[in-house]
PDB file of N, CA and C in Angstrom:
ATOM      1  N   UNK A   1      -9.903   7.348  14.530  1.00  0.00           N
ATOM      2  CA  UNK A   1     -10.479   8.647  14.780  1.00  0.00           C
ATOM      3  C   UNK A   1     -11.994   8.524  14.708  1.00  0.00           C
ATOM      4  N   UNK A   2     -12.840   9.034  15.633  1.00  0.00           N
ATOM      5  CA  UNK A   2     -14.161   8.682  15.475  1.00  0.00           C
ATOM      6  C   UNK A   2     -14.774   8.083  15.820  1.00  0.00           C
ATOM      7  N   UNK A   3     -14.142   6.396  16.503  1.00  0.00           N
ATOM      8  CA  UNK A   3     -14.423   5.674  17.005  1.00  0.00           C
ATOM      9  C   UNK A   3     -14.618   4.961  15.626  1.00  0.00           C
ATOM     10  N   UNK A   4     -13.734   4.932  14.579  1.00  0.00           N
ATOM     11  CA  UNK A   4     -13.943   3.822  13.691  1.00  0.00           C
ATOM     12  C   UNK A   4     -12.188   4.094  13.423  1.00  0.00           C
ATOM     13  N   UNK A   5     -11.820   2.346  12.884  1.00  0.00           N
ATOM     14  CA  UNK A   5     -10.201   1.880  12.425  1.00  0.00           C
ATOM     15  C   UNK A   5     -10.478   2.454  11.101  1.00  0.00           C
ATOM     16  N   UNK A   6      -9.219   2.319  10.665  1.00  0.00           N
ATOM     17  CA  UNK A   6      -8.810   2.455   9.256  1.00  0.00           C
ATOM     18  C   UNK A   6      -8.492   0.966   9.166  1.00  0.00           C
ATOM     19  N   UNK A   7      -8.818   0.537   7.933  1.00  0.00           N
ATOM     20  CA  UNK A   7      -8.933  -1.158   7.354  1.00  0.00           C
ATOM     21  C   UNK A   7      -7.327  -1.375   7.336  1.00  0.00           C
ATOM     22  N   UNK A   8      -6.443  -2.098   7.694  1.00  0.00           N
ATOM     23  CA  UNK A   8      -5.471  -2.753   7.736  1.00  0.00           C
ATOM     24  C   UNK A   8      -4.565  -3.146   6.600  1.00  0.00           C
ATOM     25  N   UNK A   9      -5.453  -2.725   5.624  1.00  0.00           N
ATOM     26  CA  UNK A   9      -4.994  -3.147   3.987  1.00  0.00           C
ATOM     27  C   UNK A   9      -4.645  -1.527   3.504  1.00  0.00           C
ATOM     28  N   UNK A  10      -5.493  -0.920   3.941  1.00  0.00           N
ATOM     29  CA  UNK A  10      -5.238   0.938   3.720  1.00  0.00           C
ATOM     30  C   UNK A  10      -4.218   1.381   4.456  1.00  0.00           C
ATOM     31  N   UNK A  11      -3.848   0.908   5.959  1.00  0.00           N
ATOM     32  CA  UNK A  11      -2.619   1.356   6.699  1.00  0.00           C
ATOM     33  C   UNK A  11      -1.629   1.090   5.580  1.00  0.00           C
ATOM     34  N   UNK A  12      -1.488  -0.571   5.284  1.00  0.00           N
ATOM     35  CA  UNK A  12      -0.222  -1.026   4.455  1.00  0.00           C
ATOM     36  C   UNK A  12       0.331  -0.139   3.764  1.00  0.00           C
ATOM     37  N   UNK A  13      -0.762  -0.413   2.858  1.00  0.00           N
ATOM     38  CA  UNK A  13      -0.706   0.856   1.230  1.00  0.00           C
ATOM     39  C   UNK A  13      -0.224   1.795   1.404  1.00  0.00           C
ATOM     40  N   UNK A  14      -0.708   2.299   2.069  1.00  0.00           N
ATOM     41  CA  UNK A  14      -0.335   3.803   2.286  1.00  0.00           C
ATOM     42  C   UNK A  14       1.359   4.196   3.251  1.00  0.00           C
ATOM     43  N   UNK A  15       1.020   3.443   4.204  1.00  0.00           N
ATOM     44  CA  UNK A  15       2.709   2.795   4.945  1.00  0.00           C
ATOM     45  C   UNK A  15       4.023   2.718   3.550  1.00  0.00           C
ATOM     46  N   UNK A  16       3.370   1.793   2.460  1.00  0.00           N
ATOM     47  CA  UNK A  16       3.906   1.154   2.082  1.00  0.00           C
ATOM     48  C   UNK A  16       4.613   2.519   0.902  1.00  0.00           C
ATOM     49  N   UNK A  17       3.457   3.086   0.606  1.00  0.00           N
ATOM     50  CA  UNK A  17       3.846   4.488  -0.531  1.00  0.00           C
ATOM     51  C   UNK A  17       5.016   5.540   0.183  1.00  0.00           C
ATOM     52  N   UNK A  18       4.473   5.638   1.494  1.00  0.00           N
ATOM     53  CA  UNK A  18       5.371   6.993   2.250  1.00  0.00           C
ATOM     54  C   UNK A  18       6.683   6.272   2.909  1.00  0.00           C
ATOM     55  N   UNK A  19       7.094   5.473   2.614  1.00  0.00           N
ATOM     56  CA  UNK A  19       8.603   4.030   2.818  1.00  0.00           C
ATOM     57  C   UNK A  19       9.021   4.660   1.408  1.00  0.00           C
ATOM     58  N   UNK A  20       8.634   4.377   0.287  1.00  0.00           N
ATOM     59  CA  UNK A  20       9.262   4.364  -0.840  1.00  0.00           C
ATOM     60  C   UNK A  20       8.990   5.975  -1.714  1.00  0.00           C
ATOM     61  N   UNK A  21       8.570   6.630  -1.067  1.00  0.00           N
ATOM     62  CA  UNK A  21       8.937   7.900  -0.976  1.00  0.00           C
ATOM     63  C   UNK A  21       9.643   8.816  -0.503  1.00  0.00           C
ATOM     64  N   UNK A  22       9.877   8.355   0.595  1.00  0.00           N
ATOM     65  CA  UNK A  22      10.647   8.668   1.770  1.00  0.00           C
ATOM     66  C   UNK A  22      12.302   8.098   1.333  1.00  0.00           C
ATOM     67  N   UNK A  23      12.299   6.559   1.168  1.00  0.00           N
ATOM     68  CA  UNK A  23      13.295   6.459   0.394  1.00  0.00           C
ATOM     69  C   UNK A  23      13.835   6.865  -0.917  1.00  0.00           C
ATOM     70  N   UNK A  24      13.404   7.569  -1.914  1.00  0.00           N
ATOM     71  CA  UNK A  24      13.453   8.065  -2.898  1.00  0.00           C
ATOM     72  C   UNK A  24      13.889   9.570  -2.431  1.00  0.00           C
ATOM     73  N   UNK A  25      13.127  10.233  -1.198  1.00  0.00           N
ATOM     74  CA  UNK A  25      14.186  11.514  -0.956  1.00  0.00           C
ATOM     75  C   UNK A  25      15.525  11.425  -0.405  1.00  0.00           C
ATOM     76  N   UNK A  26      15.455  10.543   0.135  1.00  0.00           N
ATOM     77  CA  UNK A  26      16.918   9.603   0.939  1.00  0.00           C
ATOM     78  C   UNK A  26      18.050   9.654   0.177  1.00  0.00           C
ATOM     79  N   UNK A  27      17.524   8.800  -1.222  1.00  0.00           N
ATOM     80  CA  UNK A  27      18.454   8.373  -1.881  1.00  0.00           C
ATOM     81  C   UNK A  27      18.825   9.571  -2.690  1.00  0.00           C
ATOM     82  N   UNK A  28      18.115  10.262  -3.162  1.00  0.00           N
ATOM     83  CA  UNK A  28      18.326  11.415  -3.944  1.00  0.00           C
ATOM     84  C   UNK A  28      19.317  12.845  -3.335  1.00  0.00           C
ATOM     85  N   UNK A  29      19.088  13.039  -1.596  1.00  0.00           N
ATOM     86  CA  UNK A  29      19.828  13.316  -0.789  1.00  0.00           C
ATOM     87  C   UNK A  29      21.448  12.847  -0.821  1.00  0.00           C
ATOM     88  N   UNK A  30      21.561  11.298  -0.635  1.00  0.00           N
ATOM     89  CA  UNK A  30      22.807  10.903  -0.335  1.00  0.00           C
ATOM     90  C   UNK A  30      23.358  11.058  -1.839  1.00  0.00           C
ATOM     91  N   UNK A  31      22.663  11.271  -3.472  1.00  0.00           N
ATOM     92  CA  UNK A  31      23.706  11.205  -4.286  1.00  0.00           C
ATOM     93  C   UNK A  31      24.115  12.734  -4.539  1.00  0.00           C
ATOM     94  N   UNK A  32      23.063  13.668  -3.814  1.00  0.00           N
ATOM     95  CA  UNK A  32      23.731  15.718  -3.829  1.00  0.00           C
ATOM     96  C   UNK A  32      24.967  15.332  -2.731  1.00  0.00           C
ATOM     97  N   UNK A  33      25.340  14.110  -1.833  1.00  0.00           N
ATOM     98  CA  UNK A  33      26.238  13.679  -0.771  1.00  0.00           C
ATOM     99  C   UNK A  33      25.590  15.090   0.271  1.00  0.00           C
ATOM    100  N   UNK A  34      24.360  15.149   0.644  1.00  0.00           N
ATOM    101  CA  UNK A  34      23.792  15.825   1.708  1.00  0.00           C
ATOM    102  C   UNK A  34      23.549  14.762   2.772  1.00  0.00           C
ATOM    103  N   UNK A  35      23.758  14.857   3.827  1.00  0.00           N
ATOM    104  CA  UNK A  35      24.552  13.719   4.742  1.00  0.00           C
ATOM    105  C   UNK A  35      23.038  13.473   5.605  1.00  0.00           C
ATOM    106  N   UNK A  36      23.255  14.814   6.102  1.00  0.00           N
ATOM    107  CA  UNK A  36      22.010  14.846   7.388  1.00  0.00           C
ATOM    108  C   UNK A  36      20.805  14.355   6.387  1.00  0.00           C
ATOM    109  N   UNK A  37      20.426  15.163   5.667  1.00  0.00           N
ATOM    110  CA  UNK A  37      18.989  14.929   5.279  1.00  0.00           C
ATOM    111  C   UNK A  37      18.573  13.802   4.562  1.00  0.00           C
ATOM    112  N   UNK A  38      19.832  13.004   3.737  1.00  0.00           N
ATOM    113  CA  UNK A  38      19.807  11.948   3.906  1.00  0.00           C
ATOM    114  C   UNK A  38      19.550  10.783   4.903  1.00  0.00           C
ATOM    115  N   UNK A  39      20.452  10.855   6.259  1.00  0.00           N
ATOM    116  CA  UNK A  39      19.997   9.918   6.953  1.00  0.00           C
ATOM    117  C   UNK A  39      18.552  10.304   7.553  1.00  0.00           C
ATOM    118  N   UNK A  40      18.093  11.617   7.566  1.00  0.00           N
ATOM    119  CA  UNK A  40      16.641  11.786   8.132  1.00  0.00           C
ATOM    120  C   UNK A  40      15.801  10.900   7.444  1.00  0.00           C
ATOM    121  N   UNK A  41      15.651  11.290   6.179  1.00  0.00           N
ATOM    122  CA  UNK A  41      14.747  10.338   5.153  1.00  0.00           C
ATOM    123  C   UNK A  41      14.816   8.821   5.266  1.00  0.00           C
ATOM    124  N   UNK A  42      16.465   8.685   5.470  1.00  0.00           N
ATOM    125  CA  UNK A  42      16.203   6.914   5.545  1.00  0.00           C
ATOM    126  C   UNK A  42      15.552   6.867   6.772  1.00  0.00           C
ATOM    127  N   UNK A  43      15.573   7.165   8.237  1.00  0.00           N
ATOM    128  CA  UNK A  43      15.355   6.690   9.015  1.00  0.00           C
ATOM    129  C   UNK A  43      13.228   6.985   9.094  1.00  0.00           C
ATOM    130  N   UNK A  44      12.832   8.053   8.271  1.00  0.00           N
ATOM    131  CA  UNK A  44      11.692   7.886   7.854  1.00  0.00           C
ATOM    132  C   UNK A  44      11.021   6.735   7.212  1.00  0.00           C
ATOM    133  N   UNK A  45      11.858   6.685   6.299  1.00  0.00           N
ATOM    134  CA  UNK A  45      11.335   5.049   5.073  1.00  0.00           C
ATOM    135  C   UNK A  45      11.692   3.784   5.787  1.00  0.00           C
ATOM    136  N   UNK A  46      12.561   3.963   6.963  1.00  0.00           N
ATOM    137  CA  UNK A  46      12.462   2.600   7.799  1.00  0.00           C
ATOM    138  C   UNK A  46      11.252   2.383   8.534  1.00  0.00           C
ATOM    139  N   UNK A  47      10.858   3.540   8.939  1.00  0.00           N
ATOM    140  CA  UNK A  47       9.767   3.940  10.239  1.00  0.00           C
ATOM    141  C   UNK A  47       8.672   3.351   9.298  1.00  0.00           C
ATOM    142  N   UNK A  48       8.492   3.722   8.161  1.00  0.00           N
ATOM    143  CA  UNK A  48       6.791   3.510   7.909  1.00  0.00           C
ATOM    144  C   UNK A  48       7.132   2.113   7.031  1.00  0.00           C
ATOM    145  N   UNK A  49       8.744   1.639   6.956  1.00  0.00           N
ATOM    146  CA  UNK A  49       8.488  -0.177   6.204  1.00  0.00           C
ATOM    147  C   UNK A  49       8.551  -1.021   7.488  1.00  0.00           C
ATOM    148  N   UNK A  50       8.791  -0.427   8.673  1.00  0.00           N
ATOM    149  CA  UNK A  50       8.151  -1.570   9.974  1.00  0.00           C
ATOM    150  C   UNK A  50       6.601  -1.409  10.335  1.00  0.00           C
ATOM    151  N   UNK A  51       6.198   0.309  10.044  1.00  0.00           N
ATOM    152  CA  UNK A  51       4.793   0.278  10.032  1.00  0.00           C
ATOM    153  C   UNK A  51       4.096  -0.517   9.093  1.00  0.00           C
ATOM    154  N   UNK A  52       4.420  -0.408   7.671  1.00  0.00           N
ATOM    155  CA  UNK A  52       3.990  -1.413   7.160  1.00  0.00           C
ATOM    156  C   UNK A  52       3.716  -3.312   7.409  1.00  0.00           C
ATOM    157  N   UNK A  53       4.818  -3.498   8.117  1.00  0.00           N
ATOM    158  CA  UNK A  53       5.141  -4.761   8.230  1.00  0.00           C
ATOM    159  C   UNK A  53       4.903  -5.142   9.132  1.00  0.00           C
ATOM    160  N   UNK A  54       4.249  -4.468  10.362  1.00  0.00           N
ATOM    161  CA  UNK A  54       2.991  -4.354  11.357  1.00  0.00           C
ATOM    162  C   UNK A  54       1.749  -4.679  10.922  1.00  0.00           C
ATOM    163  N   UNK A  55       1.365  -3.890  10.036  1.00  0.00           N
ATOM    164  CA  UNK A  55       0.065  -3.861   9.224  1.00  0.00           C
ATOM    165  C   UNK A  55      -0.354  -4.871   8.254  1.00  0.00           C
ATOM    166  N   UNK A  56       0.948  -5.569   8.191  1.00  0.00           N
ATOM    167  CA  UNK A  56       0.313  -6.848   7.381  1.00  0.00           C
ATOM    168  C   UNK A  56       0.057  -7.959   8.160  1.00  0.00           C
ATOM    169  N   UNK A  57       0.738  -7.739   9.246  1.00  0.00           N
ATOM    170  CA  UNK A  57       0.176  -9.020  10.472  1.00  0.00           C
ATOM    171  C   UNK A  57      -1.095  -8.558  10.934  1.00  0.00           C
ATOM    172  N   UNK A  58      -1.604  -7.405  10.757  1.00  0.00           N
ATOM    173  CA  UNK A  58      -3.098  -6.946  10.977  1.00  0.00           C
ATOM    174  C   UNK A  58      -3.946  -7.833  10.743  1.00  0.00           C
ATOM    175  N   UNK A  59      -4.007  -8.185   9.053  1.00  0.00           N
ATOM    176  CA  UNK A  59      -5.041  -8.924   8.158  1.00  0.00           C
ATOM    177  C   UNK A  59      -5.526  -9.857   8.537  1.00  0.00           C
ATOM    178  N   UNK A  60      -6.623  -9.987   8.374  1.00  0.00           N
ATOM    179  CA  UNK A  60      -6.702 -11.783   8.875  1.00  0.00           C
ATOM    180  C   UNK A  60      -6.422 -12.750   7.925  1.00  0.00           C
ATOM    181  N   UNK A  61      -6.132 -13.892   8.806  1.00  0.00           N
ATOM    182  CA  UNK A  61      -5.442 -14.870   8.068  1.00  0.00           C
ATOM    183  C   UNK A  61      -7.183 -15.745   7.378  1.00  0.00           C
ATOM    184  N   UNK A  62      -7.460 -16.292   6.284  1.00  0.00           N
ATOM    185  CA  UNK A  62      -7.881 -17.225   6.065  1.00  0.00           C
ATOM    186  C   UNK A  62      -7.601 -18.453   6.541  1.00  0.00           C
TER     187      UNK A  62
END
C-alpha cells in the first residue's frame, strides 16, 4: 500500500498468529459439534498457514 511492501518476516508473523487463531475458533467450534462454522475456521487457518509458508520463501536466503 503506498508504494512500499510490508517486510516478509511481518507477513509470516502475523500469517502465522491469524492460522492459530483461526484454528483455535475451529477447534473450539467442532468440540460445541457446530459443523459449518467449524469447517469455515479450518479452512481460514489453512488459508493464512499456506500464506505463511509463502512468506517464508520470501526471506532471503544468506
Amino acid at each position: 500500500m503506498f508504494g512500499r511492501r510490508v517486510p516478509p518476516n511481518v507477513v509470516f508473523l502475523l500469517s502465522l498468529l491469524l492460522a492459530v487463531l483461526s484454528g483455535v475458533a475451529a477447534f473450539r467450534y467442532a468440540r460445541a459439534e457446530n459443523w459449518l462454522p467449524a469447517l469455515l475456521w479450518a479452512a481460514v487457518a489453512v488459508w493464512f498457514l499456506v500464506d505463511a509458508a509463502r512468506a517464508s520463501g520470501w526471506r532471503k536466503k544468506p
